[in-house]
C-alpha atoms as a PDB file:
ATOM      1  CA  UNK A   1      79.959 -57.278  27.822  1.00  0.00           C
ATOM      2  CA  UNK A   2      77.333 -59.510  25.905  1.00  0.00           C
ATOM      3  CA  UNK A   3      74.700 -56.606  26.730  1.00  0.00           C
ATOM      4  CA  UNK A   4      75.973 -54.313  24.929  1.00  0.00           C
ATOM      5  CA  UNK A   5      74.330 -55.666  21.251  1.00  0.00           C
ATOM      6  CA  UNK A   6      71.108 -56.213  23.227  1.00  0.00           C
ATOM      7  CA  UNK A   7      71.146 -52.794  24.226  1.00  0.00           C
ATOM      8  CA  UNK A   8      71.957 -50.962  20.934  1.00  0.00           C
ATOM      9  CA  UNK A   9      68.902 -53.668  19.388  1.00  0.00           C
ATOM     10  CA  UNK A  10      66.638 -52.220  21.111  1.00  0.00           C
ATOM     11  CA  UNK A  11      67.768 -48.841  20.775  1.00  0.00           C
ATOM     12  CA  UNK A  12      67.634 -49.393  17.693  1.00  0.00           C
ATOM     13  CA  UNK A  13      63.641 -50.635  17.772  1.00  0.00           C
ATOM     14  CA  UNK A  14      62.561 -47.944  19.549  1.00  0.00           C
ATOM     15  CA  UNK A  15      64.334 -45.661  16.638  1.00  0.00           C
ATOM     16  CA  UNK A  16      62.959 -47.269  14.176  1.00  0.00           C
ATOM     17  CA  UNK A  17      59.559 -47.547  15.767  1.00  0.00           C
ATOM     18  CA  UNK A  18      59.678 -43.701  16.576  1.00  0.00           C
ATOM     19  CA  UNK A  19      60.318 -42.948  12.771  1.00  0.00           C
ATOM     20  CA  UNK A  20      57.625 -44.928  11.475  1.00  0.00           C
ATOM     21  CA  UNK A  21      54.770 -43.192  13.836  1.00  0.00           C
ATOM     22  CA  UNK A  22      56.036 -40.139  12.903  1.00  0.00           C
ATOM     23  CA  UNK A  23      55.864 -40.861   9.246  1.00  0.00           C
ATOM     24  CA  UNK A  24      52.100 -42.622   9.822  1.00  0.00           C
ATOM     25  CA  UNK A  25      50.501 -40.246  12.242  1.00  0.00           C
ATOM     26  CA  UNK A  26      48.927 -37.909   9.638  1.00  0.00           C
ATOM     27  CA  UNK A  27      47.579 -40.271   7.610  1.00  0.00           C
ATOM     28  CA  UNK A  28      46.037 -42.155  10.628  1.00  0.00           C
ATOM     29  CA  UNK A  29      43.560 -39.165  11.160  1.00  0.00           C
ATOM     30  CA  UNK A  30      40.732 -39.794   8.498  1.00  0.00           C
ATOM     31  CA  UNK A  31      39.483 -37.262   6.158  1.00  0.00           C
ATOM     32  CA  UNK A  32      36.523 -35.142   7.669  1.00  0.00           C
ATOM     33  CA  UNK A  33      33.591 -33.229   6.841  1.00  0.00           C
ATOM     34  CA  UNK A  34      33.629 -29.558   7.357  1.00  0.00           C
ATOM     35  CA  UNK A  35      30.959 -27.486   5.502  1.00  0.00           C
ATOM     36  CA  UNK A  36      27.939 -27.865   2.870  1.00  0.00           C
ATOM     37  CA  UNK A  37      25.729 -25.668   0.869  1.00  0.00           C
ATOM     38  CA  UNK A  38      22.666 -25.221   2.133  1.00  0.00           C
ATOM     39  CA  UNK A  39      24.212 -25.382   5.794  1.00  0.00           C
ATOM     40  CA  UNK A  40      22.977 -28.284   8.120  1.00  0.00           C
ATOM     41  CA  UNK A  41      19.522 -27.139   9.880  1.00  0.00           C
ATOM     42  CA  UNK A  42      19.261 -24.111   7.873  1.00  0.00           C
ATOM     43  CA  UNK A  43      16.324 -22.597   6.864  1.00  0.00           C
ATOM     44  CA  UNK A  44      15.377 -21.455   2.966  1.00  0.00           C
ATOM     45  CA  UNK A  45      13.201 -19.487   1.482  1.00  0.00           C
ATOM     46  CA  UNK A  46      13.609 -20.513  -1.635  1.00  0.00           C
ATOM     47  CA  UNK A  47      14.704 -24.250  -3.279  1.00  0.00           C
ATOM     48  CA  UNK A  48      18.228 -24.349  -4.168  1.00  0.00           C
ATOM     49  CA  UNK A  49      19.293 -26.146  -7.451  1.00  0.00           C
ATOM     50  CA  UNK A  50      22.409 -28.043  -5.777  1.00  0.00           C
ATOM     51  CA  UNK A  51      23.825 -29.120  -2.847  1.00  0.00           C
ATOM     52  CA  UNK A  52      27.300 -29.532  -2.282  1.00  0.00           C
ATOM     53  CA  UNK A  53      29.373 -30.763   0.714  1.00  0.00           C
ATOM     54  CA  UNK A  54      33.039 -29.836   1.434  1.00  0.00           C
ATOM     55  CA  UNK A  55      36.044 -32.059   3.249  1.00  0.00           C
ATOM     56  CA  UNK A  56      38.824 -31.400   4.855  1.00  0.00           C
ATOM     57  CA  UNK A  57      41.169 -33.110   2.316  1.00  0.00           C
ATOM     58  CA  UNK A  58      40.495 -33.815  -1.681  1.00  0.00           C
ATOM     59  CA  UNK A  59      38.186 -36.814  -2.327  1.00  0.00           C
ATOM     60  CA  UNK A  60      39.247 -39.739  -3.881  1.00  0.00           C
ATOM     61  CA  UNK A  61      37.519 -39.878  -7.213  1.00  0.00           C
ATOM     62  CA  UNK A  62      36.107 -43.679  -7.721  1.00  0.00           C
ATOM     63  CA  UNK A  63      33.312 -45.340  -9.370  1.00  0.00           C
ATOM     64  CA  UNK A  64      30.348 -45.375  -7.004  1.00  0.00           C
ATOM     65  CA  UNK A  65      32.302 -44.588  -4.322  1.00  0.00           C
ATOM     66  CA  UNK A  66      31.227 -40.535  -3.795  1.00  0.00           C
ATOM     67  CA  UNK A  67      27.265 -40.410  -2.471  1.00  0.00           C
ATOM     68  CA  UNK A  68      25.383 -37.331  -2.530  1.00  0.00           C
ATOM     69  CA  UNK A  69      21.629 -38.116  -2.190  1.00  0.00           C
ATOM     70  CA  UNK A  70      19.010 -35.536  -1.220  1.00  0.00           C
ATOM     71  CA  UNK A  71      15.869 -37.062  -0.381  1.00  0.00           C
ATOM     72  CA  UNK A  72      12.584 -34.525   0.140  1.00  0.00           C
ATOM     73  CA  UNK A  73       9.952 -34.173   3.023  1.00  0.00           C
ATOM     74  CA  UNK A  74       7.662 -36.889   1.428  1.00  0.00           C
ATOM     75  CA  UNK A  75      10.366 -39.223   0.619  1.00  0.00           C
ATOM     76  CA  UNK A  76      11.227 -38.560  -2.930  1.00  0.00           C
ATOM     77  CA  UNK A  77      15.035 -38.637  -4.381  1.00  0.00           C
ATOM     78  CA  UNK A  78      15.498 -35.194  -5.946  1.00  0.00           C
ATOM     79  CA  UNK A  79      19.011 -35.498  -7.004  1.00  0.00           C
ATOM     80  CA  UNK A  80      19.518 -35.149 -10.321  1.00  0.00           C
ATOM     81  CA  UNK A  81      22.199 -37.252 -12.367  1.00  0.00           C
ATOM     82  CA  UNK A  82      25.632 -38.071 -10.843  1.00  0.00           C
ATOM     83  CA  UNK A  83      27.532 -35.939  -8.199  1.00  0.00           C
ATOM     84  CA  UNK A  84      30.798 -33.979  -9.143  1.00  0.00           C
ATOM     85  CA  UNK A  85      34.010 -34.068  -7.571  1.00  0.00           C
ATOM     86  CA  UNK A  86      36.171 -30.696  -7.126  1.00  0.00           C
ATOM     87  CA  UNK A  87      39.430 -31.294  -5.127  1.00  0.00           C
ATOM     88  CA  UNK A  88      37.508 -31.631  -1.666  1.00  0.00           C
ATOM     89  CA  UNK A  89      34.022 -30.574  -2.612  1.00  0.00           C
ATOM     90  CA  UNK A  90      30.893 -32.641  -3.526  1.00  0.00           C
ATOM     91  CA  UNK A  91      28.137 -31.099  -5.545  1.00  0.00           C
ATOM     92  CA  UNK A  92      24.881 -32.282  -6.515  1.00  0.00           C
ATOM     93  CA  UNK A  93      22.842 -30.694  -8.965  1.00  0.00           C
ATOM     94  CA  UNK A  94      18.755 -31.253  -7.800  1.00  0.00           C
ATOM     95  CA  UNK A  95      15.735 -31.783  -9.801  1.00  0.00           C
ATOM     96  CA  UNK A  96      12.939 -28.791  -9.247  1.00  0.00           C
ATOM     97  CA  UNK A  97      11.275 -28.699  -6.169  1.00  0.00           C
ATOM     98  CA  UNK A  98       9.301 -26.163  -3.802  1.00  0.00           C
ATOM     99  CA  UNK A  99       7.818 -28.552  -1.590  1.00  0.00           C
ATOM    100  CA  UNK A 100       8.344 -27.157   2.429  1.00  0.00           C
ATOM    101  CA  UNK A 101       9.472 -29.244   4.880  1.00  0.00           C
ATOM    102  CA  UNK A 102      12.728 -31.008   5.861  1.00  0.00           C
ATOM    103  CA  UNK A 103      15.272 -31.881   3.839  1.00  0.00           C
ATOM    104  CA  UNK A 104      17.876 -35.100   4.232  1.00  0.00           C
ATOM    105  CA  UNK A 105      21.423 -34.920   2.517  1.00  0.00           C
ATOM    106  CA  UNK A 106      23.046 -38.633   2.896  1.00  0.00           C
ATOM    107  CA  UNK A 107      27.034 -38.759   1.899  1.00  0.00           C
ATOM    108  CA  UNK A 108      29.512 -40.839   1.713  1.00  0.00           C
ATOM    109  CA  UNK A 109      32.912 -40.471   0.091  1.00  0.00           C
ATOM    110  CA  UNK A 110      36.407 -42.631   0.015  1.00  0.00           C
ATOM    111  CA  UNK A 111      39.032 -40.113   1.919  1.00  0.00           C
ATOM    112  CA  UNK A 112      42.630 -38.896   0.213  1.00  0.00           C
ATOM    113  CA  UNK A 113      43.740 -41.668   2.720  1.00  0.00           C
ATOM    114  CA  UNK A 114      41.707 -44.396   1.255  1.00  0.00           C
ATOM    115  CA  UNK A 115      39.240 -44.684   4.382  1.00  0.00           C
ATOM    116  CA  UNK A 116      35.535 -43.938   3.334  1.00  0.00           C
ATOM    117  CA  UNK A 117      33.594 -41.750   5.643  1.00  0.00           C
ATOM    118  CA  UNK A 118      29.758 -41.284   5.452  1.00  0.00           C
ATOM    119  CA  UNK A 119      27.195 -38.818   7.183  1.00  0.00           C
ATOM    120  CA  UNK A 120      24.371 -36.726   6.652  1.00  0.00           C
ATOM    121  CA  UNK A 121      22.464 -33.853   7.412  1.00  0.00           C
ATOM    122  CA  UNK A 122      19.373 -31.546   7.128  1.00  0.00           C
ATOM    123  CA  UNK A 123      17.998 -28.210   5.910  1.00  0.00           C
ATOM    124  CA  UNK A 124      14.990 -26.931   5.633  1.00  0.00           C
ATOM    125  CA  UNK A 125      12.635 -24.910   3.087  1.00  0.00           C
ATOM    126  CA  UNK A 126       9.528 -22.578   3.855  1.00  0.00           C
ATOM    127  CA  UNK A 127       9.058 -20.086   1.066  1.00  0.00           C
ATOM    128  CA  UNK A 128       5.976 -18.683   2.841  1.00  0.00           C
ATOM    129  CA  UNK A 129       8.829 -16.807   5.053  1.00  0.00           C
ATOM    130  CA  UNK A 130       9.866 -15.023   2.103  1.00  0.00           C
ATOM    131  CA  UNK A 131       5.910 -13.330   1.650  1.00  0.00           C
ATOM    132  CA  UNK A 132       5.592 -10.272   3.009  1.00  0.00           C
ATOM    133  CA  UNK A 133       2.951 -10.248   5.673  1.00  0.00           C
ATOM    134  CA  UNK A 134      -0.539  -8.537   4.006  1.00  0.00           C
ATOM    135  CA  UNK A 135      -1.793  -5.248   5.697  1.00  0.00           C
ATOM    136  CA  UNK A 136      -5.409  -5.209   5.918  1.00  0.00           C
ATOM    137  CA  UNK A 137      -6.703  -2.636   3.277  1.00  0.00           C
ATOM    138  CA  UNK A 138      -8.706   0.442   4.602  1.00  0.00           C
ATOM    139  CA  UNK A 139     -12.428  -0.060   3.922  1.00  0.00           C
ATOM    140  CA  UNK A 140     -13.564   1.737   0.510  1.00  0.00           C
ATOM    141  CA  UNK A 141     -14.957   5.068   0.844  1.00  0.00           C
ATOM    142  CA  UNK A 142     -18.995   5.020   0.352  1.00  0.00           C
ATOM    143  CA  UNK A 143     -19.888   7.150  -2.046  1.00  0.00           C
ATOM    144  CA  UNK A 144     -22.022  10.160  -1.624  1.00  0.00           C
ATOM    145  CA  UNK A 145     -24.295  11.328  -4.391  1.00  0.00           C
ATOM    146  CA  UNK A 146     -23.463  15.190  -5.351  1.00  0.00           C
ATOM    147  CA  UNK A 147     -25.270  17.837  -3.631  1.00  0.00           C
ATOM    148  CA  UNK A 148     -27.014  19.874  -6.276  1.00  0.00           C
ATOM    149  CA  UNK A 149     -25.345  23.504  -6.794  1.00  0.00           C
ATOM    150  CA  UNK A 150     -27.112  26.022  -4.400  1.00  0.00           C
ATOM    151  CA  UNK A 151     -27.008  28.678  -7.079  1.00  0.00           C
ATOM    152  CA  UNK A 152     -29.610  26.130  -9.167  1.00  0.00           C
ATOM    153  CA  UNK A 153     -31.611  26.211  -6.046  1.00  0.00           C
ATOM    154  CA  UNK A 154     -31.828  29.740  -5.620  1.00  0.00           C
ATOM    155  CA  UNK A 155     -32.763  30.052  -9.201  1.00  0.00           C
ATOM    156  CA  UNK A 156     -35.343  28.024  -9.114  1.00  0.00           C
ATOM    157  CA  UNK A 157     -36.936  29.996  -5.932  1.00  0.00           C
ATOM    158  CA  UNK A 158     -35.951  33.403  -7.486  1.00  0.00           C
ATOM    159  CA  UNK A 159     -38.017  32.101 -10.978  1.00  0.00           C
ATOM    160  CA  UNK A 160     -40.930  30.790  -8.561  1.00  0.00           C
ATOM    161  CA  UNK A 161     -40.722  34.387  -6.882  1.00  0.00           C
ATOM    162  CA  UNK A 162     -40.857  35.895 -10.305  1.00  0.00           C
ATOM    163  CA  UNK A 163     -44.235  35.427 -10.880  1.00  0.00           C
ATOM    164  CA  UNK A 164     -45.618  36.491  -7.638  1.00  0.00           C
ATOM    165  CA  UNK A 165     -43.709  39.611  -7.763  1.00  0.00           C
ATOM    166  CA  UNK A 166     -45.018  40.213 -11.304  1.00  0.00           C
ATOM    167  CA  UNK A 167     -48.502  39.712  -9.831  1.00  0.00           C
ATOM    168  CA  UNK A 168     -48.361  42.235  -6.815  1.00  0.00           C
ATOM    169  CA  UNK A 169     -46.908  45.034  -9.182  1.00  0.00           C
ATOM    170  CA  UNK A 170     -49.639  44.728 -12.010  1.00  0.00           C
ATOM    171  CA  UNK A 171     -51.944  44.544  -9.237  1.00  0.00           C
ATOM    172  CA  UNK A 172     -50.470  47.625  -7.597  1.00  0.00           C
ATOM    173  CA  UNK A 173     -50.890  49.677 -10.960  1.00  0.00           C
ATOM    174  CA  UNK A 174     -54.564  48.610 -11.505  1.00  0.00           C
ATOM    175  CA  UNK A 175     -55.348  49.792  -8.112  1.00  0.00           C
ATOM    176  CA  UNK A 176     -53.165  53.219  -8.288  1.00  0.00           C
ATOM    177  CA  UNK A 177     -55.021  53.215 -12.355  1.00  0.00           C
ATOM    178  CA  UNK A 178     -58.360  52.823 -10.623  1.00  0.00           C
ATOM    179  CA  UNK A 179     -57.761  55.411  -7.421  1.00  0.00           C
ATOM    180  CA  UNK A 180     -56.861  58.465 -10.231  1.00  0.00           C
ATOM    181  CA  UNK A 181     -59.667  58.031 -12.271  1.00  0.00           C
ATOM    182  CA  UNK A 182     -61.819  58.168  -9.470  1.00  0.00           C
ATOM    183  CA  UNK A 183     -60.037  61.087  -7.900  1.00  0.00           C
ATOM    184  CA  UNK A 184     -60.066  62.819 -11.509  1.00  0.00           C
ATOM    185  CA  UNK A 185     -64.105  61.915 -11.515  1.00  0.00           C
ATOM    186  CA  UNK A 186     -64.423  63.307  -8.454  1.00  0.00           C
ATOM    187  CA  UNK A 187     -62.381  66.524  -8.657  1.00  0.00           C
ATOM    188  CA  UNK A 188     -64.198  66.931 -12.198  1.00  0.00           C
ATOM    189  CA  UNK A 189     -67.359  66.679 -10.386  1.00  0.00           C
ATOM    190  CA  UNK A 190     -66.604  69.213  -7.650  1.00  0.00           C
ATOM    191  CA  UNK A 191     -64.997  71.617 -10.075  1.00  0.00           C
ATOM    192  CA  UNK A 192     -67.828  73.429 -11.441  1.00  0.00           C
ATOM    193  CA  UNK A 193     -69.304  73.988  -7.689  1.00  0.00           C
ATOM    194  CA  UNK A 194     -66.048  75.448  -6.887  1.00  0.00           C
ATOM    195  CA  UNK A 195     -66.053  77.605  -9.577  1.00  0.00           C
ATOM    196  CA  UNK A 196     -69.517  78.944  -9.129  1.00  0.00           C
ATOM    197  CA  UNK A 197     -68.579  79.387  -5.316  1.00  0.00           C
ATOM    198  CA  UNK A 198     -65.862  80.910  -5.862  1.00  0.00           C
ATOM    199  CA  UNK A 199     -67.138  83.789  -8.379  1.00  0.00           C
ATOM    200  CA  UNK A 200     -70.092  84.311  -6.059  1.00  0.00           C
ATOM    201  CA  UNK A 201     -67.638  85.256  -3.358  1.00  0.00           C
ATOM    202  CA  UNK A 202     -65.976  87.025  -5.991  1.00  0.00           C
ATOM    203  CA  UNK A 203     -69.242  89.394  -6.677  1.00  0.00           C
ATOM    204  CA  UNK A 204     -69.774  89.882  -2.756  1.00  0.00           C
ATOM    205  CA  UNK A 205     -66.395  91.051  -1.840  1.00  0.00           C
ATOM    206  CA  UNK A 206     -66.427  93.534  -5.137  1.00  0.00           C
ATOM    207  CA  UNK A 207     -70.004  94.458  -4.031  1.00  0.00           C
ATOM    208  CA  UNK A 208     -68.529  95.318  -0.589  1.00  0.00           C
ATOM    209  CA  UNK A 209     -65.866  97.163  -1.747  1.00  0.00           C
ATOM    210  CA  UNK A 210     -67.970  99.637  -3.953  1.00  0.00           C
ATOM    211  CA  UNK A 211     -70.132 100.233  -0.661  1.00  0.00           C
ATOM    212  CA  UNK A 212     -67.013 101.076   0.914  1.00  0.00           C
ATOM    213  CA  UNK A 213     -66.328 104.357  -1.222  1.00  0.00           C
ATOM    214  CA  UNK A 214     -69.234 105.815  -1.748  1.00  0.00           C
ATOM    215  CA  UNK A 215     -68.829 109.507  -1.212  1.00  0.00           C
ATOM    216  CA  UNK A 216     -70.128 110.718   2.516  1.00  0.00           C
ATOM    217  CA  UNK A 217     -71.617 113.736   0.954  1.00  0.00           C
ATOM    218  CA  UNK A 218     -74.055 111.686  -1.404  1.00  0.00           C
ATOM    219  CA  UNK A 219     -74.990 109.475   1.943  1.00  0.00           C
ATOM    220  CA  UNK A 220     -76.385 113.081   3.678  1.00  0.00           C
END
C-alpha cells in the first residue's frame, strides 16, 4: 500500500515535466533568416542604395546588437550610418558605389527569443550586362562626284557642230554663186551665135519655100 504515493509522484513528474516542454518547445527553436534584398548570389546590373535582410520572427531592438555590414569587392565598408529595425526586417542604407565584383553582407541580430544569430551572404554587380551589345555600323557610302548633265554635253557638240555646218553652207552658196555666173557668161556668149544661126536657117527654109510655088507655066 506504501506504493501508491510513489506512484502518483511520479505521475505527477512526468505531468509536470510534459507541461513544461510543451510550454518551452517553441521558444527552443531560434529565430532564423529567411530572405534579403538583393537576394544571396544574385546578379545586378545596377548598385542598389540598401540592403535589407528579413527573419522569421521580429528582431530584438538593442544597442549594437543588430549588424548589417556590406563590405565591396576591394574591401571597402559601404554601409552608410546605422541599420534600421522593422518588426523582422533589417535595412541598410549604402554609400554610392558602381564598382563590379562581389559583394559580402555580414549580419548578426539578437532573436525575439533572446538568442543572437549571425550569417552572411553575397551578391553580385556587373552593369556592363545592362549595355546593349553594339552592332557594327555599315561602312559609309563613298561618294561619287556628279556626272555632268548629258544635255550640256550635247550642247557643247551641237555649238562645236555649229560652225562647221555654217562653213559647208556658205561654201555651198559661193560655189552654186560662182557655177551661175559662169553658166550666165557662157550662155551670154553662145547667144548671139544662136541667134545668127538660127535666122540663117530662118532665110533658107523661107528661100525654099518661095522655090516651092513658083508657077509651072513661068518654069516652061
Amino acid at each position: 500500500m506504501k506504493t501508491r504515493p510513489i506512484v502518483a509522484f511520479g505521475a505527477a513528474l512526468l505531468l509536470t515535466g510534459g507541461i513544461w516542454a510543451a510550454s518551452t518547445g517553441p521558444a527552443a527553436a531560434h529565430d532564423a533568416f529567411v530572405g534579403s534584398d538583393p537576394a544571396a548570389d544574385s546578379t545586378l546590373t545596377e548598385a542598389p542604395s540598401f540592403v535589407s535582410a528579413t527573419f522569421s520572427a521580429d528582431v530584438v531592438v538593442l544597442d549594437g546588437a543588430v549588424v548589417l555590414q556590406v563590405t565591396g569587392p576591394n574591401g571597402d565598408l559601404i554601409s552608410d550610418g546605422n541599420p534600421r529595425v522593422d518588426g523582422n526586417t533589417v535595412t541598410q542604407p549604402l554609400v554610392d558605389h558602381d564598382a563590379a565584383g562581389t559583394y559580402s553582407v555580414f549580419w548578426r541580430i539578437v532573436g525575439s527569443d533572446g538568442h543572437p544569430i549571425e550569417g552572411q551572404f553575397e551578391y553580385s554587380l556587373d552593369p556592363a550586362a545592362a549595355q546593349p551589345t553594339q552592332v557594327p555600323s555599315a561602312p559609309a557610302a563613298t561618294s561619287t562626284p556628279p556626272t555632268p548633265p548629258a544635255t550640256d554635253a550635247v550642247s557643247a557638240d551641237e555649238d562645236e557642230e555649229a560652225p562647221a555646218d555654217g562653213n559647208s553652207l556658205a561654201s555651198l552658196a559661193f560655189w552654186f554663186a560662182v557655177a551661175s555666173i559662169v553658166l550666165l557668161v557662157a550662155v551670154g556668149a553662145t547667144m548671139p551665135i544662136m541667134m545668127v544661126r538660127f535666122r540663117r536657117r530662118a532665110q533658107q527654109e523661107a528661100e525654099a519655100a518661095e522655090g516651092d510655088t513658083i508657077d509651072p507655066g513661068e518654069a516652061q
